[in-house]
Structure formats: C-alpha cells, structure tokens
PDB file of N, CA and C in Angstrom:
ATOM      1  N   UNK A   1       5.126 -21.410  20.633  1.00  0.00           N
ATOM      2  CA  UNK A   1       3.944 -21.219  19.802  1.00  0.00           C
ATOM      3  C   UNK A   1       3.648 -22.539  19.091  1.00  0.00           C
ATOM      4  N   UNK A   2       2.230 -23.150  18.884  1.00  0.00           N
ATOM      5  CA  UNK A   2       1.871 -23.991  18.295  1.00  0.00           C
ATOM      6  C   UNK A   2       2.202 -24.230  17.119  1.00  0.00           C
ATOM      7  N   UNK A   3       1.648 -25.248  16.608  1.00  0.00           N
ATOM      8  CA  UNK A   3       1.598 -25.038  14.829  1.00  0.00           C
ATOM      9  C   UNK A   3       0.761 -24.053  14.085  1.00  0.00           C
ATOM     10  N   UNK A   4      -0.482 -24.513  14.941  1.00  0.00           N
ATOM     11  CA  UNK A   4      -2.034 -23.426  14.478  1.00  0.00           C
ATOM     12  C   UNK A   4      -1.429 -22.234  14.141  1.00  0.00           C
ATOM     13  N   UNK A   5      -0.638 -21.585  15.663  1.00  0.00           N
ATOM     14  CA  UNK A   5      -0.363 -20.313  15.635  1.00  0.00           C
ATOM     15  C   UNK A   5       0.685 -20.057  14.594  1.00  0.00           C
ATOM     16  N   UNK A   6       1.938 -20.719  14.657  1.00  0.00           N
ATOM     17  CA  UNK A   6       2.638 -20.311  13.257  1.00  0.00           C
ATOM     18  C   UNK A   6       2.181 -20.431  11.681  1.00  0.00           C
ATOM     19  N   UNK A   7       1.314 -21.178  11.659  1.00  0.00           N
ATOM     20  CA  UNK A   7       0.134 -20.662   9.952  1.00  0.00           C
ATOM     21  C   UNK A   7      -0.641 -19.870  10.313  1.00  0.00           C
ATOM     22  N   UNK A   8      -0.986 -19.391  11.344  1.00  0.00           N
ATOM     23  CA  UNK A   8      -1.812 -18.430  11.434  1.00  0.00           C
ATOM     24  C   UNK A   8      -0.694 -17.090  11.258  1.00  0.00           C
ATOM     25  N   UNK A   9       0.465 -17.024  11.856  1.00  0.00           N
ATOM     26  CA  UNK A   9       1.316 -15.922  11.772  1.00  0.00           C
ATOM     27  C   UNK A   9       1.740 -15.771  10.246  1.00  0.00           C
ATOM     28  N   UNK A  10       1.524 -17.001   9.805  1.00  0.00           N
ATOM     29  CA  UNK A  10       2.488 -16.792   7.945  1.00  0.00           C
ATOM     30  C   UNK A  10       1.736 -16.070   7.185  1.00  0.00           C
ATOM     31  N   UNK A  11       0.175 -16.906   7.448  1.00  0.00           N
ATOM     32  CA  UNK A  11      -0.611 -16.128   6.554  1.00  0.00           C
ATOM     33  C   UNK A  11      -1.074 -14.559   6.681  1.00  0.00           C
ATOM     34  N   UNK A  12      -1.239 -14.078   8.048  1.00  0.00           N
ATOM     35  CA  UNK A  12      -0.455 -12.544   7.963  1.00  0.00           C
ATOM     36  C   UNK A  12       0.295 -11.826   7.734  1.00  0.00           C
ATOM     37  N   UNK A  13       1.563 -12.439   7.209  1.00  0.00           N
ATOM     38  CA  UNK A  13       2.838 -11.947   6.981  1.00  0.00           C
ATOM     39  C   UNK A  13       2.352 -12.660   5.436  1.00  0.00           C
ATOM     40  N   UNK A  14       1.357 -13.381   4.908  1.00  0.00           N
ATOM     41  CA  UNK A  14       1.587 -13.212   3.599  1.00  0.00           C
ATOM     42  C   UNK A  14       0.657 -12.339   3.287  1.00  0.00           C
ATOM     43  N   UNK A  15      -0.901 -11.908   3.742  1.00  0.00           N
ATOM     44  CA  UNK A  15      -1.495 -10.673   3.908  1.00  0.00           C
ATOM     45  C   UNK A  15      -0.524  -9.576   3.377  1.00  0.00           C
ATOM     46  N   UNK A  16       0.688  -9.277   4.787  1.00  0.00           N
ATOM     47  CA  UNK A  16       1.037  -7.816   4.877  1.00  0.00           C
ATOM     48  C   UNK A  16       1.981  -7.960   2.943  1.00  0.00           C
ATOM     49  N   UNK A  17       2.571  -9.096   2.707  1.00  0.00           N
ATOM     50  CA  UNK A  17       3.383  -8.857   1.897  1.00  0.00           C
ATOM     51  C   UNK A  17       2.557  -8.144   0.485  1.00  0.00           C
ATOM     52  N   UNK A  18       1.295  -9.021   0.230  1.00  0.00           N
ATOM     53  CA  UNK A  18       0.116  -8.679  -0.750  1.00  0.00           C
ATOM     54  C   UNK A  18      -0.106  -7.199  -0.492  1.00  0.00           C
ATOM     55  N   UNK A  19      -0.351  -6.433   1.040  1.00  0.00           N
ATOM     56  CA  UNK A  19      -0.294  -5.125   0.466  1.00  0.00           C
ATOM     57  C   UNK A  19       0.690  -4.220  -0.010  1.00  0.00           C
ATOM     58  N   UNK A  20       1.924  -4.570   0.580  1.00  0.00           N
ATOM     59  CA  UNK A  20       3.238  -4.305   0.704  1.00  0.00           C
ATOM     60  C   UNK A  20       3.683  -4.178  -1.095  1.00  0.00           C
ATOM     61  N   UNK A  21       3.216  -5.490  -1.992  1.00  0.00           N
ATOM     62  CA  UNK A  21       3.080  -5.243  -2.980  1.00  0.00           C
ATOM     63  C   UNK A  21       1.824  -4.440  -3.816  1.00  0.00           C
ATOM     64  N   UNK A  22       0.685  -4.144  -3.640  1.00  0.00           N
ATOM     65  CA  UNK A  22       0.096  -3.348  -4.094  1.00  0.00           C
ATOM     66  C   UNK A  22       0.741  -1.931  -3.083  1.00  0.00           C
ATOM     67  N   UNK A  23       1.362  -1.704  -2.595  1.00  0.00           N
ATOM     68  CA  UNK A  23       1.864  -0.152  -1.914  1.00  0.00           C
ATOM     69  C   UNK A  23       2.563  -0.158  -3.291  1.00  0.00           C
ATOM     70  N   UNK A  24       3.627  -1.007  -3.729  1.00  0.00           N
ATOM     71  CA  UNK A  24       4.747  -0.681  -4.175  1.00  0.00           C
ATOM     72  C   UNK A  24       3.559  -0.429  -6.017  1.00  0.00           C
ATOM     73  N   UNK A  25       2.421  -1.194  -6.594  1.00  0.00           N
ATOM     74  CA  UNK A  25       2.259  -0.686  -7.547  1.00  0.00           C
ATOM     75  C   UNK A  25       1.202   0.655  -7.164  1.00  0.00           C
ATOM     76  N   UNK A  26       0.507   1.002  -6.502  1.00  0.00           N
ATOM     77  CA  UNK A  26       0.716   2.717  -6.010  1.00  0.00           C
ATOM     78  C   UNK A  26       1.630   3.681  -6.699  1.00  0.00           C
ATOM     79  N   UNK A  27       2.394   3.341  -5.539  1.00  0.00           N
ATOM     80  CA  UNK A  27       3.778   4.175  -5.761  1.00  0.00           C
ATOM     81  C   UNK A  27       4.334   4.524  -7.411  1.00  0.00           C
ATOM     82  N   UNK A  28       4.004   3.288  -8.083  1.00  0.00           N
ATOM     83  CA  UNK A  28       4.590   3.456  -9.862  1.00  0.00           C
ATOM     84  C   UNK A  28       4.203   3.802 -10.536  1.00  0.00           C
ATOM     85  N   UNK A  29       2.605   4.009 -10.220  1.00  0.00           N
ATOM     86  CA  UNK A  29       1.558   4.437 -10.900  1.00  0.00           C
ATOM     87  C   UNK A  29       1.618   6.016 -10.645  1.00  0.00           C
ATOM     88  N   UNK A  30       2.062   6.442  -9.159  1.00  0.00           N
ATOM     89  CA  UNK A  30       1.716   7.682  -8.872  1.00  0.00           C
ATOM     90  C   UNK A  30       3.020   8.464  -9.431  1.00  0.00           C
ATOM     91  N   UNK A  31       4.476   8.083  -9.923  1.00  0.00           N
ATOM     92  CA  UNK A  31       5.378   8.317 -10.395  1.00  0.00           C
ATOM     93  C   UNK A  31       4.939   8.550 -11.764  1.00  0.00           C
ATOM     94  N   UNK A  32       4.582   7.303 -12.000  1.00  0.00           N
ATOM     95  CA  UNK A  32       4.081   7.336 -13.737  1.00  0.00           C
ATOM     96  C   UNK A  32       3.442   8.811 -14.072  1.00  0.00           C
ATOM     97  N   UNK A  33       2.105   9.133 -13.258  1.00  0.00           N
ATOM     98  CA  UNK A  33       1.554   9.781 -13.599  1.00  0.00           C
ATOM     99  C   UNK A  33       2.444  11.021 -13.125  1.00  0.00           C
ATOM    100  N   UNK A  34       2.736  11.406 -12.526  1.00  0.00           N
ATOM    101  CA  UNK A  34       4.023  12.435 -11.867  1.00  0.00           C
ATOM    102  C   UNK A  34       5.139  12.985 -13.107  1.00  0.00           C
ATOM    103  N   UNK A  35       5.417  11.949 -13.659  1.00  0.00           N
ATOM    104  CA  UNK A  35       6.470  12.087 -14.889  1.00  0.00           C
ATOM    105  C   UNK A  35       5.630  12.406 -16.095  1.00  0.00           C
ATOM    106  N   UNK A  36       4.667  11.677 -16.145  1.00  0.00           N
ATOM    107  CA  UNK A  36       3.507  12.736 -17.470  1.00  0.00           C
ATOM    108  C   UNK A  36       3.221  13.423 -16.991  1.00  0.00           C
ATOM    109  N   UNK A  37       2.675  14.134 -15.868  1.00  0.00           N
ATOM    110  CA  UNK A  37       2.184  15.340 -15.764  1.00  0.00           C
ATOM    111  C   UNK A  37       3.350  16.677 -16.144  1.00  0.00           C
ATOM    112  N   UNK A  38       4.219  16.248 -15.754  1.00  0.00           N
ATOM    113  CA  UNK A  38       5.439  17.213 -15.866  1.00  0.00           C
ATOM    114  C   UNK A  38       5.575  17.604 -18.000  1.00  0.00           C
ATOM    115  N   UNK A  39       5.211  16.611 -18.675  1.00  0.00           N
ATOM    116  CA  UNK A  39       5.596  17.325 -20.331  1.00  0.00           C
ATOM    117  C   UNK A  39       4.107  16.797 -20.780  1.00  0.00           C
ATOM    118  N   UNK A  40       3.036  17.573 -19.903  1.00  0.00           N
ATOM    119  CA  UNK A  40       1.794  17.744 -20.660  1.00  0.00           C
ATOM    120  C   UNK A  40       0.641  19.041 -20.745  1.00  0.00           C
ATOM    121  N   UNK A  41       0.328  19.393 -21.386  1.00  0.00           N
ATOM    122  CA  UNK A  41      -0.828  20.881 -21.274  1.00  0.00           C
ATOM    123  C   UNK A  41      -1.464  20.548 -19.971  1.00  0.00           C
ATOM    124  N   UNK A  42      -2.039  21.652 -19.893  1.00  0.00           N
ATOM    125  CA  UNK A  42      -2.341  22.184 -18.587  1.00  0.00           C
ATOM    126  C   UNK A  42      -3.971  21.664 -18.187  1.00  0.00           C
ATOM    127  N   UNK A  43      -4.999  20.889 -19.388  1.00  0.00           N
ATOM    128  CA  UNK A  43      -5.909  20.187 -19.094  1.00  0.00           C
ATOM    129  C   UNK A  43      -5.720  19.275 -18.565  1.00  0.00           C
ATOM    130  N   UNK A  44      -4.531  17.821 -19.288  1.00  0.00           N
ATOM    131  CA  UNK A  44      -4.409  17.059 -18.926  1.00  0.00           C
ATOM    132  C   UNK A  44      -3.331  17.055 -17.728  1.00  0.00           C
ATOM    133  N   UNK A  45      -3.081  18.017 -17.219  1.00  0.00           N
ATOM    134  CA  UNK A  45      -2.295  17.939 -16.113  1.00  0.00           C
ATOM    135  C   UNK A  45      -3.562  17.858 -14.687  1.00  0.00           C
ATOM    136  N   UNK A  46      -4.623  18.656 -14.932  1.00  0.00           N
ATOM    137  CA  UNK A  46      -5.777  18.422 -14.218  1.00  0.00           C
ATOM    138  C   UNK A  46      -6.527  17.379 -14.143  1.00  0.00           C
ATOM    139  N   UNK A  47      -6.835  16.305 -15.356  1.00  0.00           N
ATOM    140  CA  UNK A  47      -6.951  15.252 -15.050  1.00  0.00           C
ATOM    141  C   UNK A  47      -6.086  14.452 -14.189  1.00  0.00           C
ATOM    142  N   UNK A  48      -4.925  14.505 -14.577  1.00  0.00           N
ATOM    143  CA  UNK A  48      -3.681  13.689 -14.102  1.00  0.00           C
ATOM    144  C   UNK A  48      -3.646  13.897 -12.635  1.00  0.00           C
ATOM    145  N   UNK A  49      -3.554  15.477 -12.396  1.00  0.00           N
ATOM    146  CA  UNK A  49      -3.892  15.471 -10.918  1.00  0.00           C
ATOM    147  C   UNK A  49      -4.835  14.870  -9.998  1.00  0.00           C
ATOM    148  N   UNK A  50      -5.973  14.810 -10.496  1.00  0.00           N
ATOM    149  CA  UNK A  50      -7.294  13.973  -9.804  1.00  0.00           C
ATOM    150  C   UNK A  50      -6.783  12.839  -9.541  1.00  0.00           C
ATOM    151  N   UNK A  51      -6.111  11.740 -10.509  1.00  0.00           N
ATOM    152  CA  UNK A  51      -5.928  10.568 -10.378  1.00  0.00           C
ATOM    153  C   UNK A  51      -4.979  10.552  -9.595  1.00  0.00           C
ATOM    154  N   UNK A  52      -4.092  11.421  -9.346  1.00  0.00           N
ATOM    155  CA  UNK A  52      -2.908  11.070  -8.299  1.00  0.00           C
ATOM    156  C   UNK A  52      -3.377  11.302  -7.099  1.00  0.00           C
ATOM    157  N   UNK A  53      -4.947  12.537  -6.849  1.00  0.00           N
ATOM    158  CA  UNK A  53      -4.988  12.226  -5.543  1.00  0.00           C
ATOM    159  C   UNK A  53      -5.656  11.111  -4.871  1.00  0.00           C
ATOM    160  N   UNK A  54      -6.406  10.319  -5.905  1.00  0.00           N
ATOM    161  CA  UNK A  54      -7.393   9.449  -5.284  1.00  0.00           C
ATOM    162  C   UNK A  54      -6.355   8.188  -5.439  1.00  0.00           C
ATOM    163  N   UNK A  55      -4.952   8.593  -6.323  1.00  0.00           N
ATOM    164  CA  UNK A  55      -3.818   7.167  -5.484  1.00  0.00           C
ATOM    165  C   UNK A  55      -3.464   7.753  -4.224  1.00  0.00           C
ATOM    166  N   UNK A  56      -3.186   8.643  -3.830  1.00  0.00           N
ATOM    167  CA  UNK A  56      -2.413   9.042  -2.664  1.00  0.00           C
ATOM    168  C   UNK A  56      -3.627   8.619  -1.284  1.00  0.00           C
ATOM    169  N   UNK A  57      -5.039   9.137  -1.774  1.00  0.00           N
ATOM    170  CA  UNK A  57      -6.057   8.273  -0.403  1.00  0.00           C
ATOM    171  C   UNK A  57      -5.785   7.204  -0.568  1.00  0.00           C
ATOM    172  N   UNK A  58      -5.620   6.076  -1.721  1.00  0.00           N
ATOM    173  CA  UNK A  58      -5.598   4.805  -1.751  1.00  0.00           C
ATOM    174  C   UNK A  58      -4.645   3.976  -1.195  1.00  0.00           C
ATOM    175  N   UNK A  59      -3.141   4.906  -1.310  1.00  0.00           N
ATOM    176  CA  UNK A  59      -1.772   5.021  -0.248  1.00  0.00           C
ATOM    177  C   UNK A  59      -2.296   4.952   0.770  1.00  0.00           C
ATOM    178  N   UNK A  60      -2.698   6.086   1.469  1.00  0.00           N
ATOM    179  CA  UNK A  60      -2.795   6.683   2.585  1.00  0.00           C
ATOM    180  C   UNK A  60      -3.868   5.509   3.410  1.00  0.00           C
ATOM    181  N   UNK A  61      -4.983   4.603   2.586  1.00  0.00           N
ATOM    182  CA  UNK A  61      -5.669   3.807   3.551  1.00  0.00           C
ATOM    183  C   UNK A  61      -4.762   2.653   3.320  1.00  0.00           C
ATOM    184  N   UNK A  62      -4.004   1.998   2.546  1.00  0.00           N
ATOM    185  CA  UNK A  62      -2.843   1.042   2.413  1.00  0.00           C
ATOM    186  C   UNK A  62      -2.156   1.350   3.499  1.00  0.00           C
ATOM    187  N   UNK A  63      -1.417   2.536   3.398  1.00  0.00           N
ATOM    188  CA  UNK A  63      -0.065   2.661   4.697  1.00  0.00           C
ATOM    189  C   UNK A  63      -1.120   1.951   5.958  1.00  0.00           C
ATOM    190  N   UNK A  64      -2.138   2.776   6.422  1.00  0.00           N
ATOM    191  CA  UNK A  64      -2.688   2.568   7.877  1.00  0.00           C
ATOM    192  C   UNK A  64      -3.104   1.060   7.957  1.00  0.00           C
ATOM    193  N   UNK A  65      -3.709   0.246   6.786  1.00  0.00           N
ATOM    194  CA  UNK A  65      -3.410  -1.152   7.150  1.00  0.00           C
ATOM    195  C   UNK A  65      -2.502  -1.334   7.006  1.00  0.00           C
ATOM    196  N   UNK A  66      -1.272  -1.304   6.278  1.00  0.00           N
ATOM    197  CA  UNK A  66      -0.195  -2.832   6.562  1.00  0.00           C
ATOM    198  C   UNK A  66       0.052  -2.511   8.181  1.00  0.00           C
ATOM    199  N   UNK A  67       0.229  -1.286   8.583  1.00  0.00           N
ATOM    200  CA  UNK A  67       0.497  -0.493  10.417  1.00  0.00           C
ATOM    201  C   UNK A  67      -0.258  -1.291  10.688  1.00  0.00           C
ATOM    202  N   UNK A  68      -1.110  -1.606  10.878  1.00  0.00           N
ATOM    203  CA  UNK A  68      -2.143  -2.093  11.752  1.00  0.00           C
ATOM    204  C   UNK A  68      -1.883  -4.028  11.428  1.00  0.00           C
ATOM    205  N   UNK A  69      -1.668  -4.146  10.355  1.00  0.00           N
ATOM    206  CA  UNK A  69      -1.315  -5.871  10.234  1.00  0.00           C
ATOM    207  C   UNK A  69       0.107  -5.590  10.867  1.00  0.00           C
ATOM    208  N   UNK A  70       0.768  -5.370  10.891  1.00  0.00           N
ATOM    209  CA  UNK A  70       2.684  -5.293  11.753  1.00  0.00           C
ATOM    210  C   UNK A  70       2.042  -5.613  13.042  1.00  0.00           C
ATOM    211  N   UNK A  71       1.203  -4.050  13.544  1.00  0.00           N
ATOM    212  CA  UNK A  71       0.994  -4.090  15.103  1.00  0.00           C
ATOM    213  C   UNK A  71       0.472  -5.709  15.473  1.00  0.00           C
ATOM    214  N   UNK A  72      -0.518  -5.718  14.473  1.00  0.00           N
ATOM    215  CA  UNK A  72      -1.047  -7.158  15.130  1.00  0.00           C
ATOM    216  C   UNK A  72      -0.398  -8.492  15.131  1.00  0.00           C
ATOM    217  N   UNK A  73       0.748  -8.514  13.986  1.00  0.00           N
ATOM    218  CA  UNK A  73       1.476  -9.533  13.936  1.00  0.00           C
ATOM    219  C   UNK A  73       2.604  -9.617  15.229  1.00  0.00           C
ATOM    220  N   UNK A  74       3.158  -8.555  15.487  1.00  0.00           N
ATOM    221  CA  UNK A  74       3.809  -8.116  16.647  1.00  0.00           C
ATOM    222  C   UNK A  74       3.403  -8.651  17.926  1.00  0.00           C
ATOM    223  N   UNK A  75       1.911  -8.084  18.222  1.00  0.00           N
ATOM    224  CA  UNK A  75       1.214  -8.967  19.490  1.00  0.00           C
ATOM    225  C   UNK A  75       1.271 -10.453  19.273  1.00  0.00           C
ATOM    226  N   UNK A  76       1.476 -10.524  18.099  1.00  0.00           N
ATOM    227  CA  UNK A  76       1.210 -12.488  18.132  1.00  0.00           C
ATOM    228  C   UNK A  76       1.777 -12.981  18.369  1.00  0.00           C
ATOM    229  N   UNK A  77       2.996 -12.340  18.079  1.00  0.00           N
ATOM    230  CA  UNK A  77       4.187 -12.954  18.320  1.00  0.00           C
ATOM    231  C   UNK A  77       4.916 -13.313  20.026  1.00  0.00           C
ATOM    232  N   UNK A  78       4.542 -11.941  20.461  1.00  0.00           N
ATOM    233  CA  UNK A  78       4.771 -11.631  22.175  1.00  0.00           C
ATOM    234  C   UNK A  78       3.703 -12.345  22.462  1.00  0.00           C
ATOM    235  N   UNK A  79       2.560 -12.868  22.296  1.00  0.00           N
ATOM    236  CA  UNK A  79       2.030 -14.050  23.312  1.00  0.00           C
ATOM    237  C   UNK A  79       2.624 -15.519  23.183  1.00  0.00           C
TER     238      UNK A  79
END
C-alpha cells in the first residue's frame, strides 16, 4: 500500500475512533439517565424515558456507522 493509501486508512480509523467515542458518551448519558429514572416520580420518569429513547435511535444510527466504517476499512486494507 502507498503512502496516499495509508493516510487515507488512518484518517478512517481516526473517523471510526471519533464515533467510537461519542458511542461511549451515549452509553453514559443513557446510564445516567437509567440511574435517575430508577429514584424519581413517575412524571419525570416519562420525560426521562423519551430522552433515553431518542439516545438509543442515536445508538442505534452510531452502531450501523462505525459497521459500515470497519467494513470499509477492512476492504482497504485487502486491496
């Protein structure tokens, strides 16, 4: 592999790491709110819920890119 191609491979692998770290603040946020919901009334447990599901879509379109940056870093690599 060239040079081109190995900065071109880093900076995807520094891509995947940038989401890799917003997965991981997701995840703390959706705990956070997980652990208040558990010693709070039953309004703010309904708020709380909303916000955890629109982290869990925000997960859920995170997971399917970094998958999709791996797969592609993967092919780059095998050419």
């Amino acid at each position: 592999m060239n040079r081109e191609g190995l900065i071109h491979q880093l900076n995807q692998v520094k891509q995947v790491q940038e989401m890799l770290d917003k997965k991981e603040e997701l995840l703390l946020t959706m705990k956070s709110i997980a652990l208040e919901a558990t010693n709070t009334e039953a309004t703010r447990r309904i708020v709380l819920n909303h916000s955890f599901q629109d982290l869990q879509s925000q997960l859920s379109y995170l997971e399917s890119e970094i998958m999709d940056s791996f797969r592609e870093i993967l092919k780059n690599s095998i050419e």
